[in-house]
Protein backbone atom coordinates (compact mmCIF):
# COMPACT_ATOMS: atom_id res chain seq x y z
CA UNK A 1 0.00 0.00 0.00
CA UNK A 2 2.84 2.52 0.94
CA UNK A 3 4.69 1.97 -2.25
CA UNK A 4 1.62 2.54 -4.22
CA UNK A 5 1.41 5.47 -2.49
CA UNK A 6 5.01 6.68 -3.49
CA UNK A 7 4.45 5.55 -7.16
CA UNK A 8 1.52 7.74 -7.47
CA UNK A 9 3.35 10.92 -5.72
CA UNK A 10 5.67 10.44 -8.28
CA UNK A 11 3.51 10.53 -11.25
CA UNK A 12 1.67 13.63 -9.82
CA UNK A 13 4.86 14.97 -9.25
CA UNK A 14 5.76 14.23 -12.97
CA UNK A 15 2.48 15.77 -14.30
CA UNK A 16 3.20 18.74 -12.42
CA UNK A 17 6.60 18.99 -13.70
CA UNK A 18 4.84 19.01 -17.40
CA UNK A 19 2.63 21.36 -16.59
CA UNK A 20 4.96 24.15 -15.07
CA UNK A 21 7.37 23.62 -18.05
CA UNK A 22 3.87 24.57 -20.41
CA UNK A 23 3.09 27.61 -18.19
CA UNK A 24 6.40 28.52 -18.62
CA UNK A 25 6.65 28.34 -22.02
CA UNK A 26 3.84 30.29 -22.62
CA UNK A 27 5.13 33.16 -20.41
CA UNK A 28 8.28 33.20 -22.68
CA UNK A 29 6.40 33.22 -25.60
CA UNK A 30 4.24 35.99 -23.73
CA UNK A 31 7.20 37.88 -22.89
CA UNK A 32 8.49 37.67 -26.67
CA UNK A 33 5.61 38.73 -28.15
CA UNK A 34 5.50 41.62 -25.64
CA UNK A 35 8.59 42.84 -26.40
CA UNK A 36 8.39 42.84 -30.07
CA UNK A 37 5.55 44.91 -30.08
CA UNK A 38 7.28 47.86 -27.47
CA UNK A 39 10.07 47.51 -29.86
CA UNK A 40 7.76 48.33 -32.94
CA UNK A 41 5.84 50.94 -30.85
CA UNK A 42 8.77 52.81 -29.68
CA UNK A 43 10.37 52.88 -33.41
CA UNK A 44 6.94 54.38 -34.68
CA UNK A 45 7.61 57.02 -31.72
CA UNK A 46 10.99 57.82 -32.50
CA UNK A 47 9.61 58.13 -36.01
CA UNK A 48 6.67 60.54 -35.22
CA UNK A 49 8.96 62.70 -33.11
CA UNK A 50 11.53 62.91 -35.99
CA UNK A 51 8.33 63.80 -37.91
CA UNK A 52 7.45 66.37 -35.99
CA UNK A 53 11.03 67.80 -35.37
CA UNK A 54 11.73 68.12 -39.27
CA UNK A 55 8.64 70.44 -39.40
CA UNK A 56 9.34 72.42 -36.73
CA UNK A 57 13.06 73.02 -37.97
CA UNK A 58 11.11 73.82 -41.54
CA UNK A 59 9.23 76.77 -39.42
């Protein structure tokens, strides 16, 4: 009975393990995503403010 009892620890222990690696994963795949798009948002900033430089120099 108590090794039965160890076995199954072990395979929730496993299942846990799987899940925590997919949670993980999907917070680096979160965290990529997320960064890609601040990366394209602040180049369309530094864009618009070189924009809006240029026509102030042209005043």
């Amino acid at each position: 009975m108590k090794r039965f009892f160890l076995q199954e620890k072990a395979q929730i222990s496993i299942e846990m393990i799987i899940v925590l690696a997919a949670v993980v994963a999907l917070v680096l795949l979160f965290v990529s995503q997320l960064r890609q798009t601040s990366e394209q948002g602040t180049k369309a900033i530094d864009d618009k403010t070189k924009k809006i430089f240029d026509e102030i120099g042209k005043i």
